[in-house]
Protein backbone atom coordinates (compact mmCIF):
# COMPACT_ATOMS: atom_id res chain seq x y z
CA UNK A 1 27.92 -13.67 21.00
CA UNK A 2 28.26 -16.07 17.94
CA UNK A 3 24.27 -17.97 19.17
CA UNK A 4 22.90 -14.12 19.54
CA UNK A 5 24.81 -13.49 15.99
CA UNK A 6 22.82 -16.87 14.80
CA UNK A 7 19.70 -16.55 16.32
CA UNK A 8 19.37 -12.62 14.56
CA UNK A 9 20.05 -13.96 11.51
CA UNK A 10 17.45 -16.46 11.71
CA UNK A 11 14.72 -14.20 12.92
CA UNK A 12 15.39 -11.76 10.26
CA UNK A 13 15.19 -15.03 7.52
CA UNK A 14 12.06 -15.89 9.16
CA UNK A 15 10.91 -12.23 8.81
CA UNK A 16 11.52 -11.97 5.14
CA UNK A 17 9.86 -15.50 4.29
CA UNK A 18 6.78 -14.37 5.98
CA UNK A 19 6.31 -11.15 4.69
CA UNK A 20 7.06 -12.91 1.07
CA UNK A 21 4.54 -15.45 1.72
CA UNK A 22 6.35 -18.75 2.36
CA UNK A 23 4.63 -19.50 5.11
CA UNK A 24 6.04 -23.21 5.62
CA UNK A 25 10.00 -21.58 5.43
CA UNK A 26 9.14 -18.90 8.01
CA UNK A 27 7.27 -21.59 10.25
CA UNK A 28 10.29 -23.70 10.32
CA UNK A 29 12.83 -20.66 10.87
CA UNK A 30 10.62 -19.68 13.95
CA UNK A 31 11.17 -23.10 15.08
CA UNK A 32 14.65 -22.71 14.65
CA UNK A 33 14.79 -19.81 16.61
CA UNK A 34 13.26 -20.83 19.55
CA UNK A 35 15.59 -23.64 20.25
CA UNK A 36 18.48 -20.96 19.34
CA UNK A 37 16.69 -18.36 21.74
CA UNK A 38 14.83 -20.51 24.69
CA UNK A 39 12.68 -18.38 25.95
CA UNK A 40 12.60 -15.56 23.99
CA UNK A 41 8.67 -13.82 23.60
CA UNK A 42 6.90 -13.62 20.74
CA UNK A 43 7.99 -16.57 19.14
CA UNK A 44 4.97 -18.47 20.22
CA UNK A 45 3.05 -15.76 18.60
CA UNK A 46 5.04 -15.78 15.28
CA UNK A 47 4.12 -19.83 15.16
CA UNK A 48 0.44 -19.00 15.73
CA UNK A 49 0.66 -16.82 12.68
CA UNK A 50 2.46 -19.34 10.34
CA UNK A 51 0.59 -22.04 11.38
CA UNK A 52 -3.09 -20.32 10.82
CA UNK A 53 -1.33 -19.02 7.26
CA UNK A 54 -1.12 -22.71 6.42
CA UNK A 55 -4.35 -23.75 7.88
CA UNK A 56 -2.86 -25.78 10.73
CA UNK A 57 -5.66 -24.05 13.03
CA UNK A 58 -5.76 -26.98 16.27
CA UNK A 59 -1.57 -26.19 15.87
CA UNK A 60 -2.24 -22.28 16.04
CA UNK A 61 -4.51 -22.34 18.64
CA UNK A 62 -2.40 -24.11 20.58
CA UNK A 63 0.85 -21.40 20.03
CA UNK A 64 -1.69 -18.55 20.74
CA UNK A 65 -2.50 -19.77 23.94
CA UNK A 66 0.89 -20.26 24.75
CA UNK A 67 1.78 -17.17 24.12
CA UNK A 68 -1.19 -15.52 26.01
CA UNK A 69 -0.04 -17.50 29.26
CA UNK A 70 3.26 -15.95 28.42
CA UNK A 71 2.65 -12.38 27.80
CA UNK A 72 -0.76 -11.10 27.96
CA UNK A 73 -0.83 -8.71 24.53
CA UNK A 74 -3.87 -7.31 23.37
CA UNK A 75 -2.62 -8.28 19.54
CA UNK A 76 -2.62 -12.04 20.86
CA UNK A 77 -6.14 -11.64 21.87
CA UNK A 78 -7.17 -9.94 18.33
CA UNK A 79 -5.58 -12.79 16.49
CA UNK A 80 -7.44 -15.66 18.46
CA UNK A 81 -10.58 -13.54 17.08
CA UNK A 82 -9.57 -13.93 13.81
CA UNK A 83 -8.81 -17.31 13.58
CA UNK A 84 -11.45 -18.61 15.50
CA UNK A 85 -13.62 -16.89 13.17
CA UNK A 86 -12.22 -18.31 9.91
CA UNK A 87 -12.60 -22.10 11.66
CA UNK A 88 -16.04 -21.50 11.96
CA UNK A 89 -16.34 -21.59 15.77
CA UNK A 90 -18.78 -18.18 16.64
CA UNK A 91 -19.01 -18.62 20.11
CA UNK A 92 -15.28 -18.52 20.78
CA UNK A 93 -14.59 -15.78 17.87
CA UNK A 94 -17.37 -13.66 19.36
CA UNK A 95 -15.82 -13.81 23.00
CA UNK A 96 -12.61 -12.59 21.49
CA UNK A 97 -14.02 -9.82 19.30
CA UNK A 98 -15.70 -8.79 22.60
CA UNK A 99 -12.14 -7.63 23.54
CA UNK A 100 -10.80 -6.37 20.64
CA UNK A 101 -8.40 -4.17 20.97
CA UNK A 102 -8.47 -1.53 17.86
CA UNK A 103 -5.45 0.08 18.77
CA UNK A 104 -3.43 -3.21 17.76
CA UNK A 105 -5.48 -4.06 14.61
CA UNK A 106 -5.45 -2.45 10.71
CA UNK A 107 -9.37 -3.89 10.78
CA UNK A 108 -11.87 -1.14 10.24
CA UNK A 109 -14.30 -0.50 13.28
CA UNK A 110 -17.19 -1.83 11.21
CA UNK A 111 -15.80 -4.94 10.77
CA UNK A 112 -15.10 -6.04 14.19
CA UNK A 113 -19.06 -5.00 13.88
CA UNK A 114 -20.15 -7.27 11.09
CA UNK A 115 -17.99 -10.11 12.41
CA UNK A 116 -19.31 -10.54 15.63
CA UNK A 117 -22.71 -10.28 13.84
CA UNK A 118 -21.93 -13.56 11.68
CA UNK A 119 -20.71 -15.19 14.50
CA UNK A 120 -24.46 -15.04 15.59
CA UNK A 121 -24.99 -16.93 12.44
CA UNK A 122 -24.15 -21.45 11.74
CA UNK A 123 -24.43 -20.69 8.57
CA UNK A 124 -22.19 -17.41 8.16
CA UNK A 125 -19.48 -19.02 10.26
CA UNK A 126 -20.09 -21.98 8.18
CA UNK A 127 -19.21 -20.03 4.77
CA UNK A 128 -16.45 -18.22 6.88
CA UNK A 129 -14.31 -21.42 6.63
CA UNK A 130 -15.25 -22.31 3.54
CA UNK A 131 -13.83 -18.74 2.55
CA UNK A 132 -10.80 -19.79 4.47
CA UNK A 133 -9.97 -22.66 2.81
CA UNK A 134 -10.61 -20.69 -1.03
CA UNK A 135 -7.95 -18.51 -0.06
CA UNK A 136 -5.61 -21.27 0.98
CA UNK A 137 -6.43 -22.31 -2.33
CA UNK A 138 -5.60 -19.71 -4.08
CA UNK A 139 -2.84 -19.01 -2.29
CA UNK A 140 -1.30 -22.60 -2.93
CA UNK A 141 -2.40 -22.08 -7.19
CA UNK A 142 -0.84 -18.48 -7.09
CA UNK A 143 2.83 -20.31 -5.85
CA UNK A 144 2.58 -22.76 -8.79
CA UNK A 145 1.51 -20.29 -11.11
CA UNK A 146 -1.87 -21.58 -12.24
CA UNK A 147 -3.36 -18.25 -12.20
CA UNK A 148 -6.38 -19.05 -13.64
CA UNK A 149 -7.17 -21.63 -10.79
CA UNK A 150 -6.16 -19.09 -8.30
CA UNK A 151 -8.43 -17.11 -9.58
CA UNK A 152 -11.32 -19.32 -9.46
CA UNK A 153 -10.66 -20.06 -6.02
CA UNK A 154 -9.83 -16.67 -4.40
CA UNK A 155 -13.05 -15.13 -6.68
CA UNK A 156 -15.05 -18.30 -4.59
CA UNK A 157 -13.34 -16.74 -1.02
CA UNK A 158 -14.63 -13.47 -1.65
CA UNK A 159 -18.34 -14.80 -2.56
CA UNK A 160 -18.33 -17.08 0.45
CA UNK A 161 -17.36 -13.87 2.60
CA UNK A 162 -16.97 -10.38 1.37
CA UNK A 163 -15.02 -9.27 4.85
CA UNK A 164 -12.30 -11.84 3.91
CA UNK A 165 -9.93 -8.37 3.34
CA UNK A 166 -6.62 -11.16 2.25
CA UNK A 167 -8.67 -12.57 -0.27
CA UNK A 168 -9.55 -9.33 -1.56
CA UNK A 169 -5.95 -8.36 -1.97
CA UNK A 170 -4.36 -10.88 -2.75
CA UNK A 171 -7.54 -11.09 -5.81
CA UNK A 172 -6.63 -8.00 -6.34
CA UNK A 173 -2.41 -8.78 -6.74
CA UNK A 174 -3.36 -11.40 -9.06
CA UNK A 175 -5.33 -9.05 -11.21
CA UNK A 176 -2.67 -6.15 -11.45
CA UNK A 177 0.83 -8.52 -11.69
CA UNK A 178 -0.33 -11.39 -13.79
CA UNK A 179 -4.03 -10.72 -15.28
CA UNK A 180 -3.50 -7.50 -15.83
CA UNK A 181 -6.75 -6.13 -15.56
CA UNK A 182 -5.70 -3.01 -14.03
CA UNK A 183 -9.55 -1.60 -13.17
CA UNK A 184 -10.77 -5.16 -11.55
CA UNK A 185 -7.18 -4.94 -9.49
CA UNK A 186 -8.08 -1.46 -7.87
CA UNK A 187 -11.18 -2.40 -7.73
CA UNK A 188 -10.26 -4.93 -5.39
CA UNK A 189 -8.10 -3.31 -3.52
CA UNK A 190 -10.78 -0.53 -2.83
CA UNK A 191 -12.61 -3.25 -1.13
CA UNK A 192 -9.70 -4.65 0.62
CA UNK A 193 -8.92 -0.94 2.25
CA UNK A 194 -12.34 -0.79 2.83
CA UNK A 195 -12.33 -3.64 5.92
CA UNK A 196 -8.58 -3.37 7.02
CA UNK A 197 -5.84 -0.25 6.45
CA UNK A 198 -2.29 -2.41 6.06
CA UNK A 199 0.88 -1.13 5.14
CA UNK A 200 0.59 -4.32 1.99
CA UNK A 201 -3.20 -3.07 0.92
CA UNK A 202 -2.36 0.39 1.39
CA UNK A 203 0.84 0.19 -1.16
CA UNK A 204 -1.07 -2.25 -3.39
CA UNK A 205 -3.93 0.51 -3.80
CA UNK A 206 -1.32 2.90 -4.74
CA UNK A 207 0.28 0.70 -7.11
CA UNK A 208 -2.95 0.21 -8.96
CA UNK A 209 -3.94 3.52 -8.88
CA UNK A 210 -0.43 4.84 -10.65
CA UNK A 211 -0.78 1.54 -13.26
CA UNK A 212 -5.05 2.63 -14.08
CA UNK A 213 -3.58 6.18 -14.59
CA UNK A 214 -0.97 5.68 -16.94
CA UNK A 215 -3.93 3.66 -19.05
């Protein structure tokens, strides 16, 4: 009872650092948890996600796979699209967007579109990364509060790939919570809701439209 106790408490630690953005925390509490819980599905999964969150791509592919073999979920599928995409490999992103599943994704139908489109294209995939690695930048500036790096960077993600919908929010966070430059935020956010409906971009457009209101 105590190691089920234990291993609860860890997955909801892991949870929380995730959905906060501490990427390398929730990694290591997922790795935790699976030698608490041996066994246990979906943790292979959760890794994939941490470790393409940090960039760690040859590490995420590897957990996806995994946890394909293990359980075959259509979400596992949509997420080996994604990130094959942002490393800039087309043929393998395009196979997986073949089977995309939108009943387990918050992308837009037109996106899964215009992605498998650039796939078609070196030099699209080729500025796909390079978006990538501007948000990772960004990302990274944003935790040490250099906003005005982070904004260089995630404006440069954005430019490299206008479907890059976590650039476009998290552009858009900047904007509201530290810029504050309420119109460019919601502006932002537009775009971001535009190419994928999640619960974060969804309260994030609200957010900015109550803060341009009360201008």
């Amino acid at each position: 009872m105590f190691k089920r106790l234990k291993s609860a408490l860890c997955r909801r630690r892991a949870l929380n650092a995730f959905v906060s953005g501490d990427f390398s925390e929730a990694h290591n509490l997922f790795l935790k948890l699976r030698e608490l819980s041996s066994g246990e599905k979906g943790i292979s999964y959760n890794l994939g996600l941490t470790s393409m969150a940090l960039g760690r791509f040859e590490e995420a592919e590897r957990y996806l796979l995994d946890a394909e073999s293990e359980q075959n979920r259509p979400e596992v599928n949509n997420l080996l699209a994604e990130l094959y995409y942002f490393w800039g490999k087309g043929a393998l992103a395009s196979s997986r967007y073949r089977n995309w599943d939108e009943n387990r994704s918050p992308l837009k139908p037109g996106l899964v579109e215009q992605r498998m489109e650039h796939c078609l294209s070196p030099d699209k995939m080729k500025m796909a990364a390079e978006s990538y690695t501007a948000l990772e930048k960004g990302s990274e500036a944003m935790q040490k509060r250099s906003f005005e790096e982070a904004l260089s960077h995630l404006q440069e993600a954005v430019e490299k790939d206008g479907t890059n919908y976590v650039a476009w929010n998290n552009l858009g966070t900047l904007y509201l919570n530290q810029l504050h430059k309420k119109e460019k935020a919601l502006n932002c956010f537009n775009k971001a809701f535009a190419l994928a409906d999640t619960p974060l971009i969804r309260r994030n457009l609200a957010k900015a439209g109550e803060a341009h209101k009360e201008e």
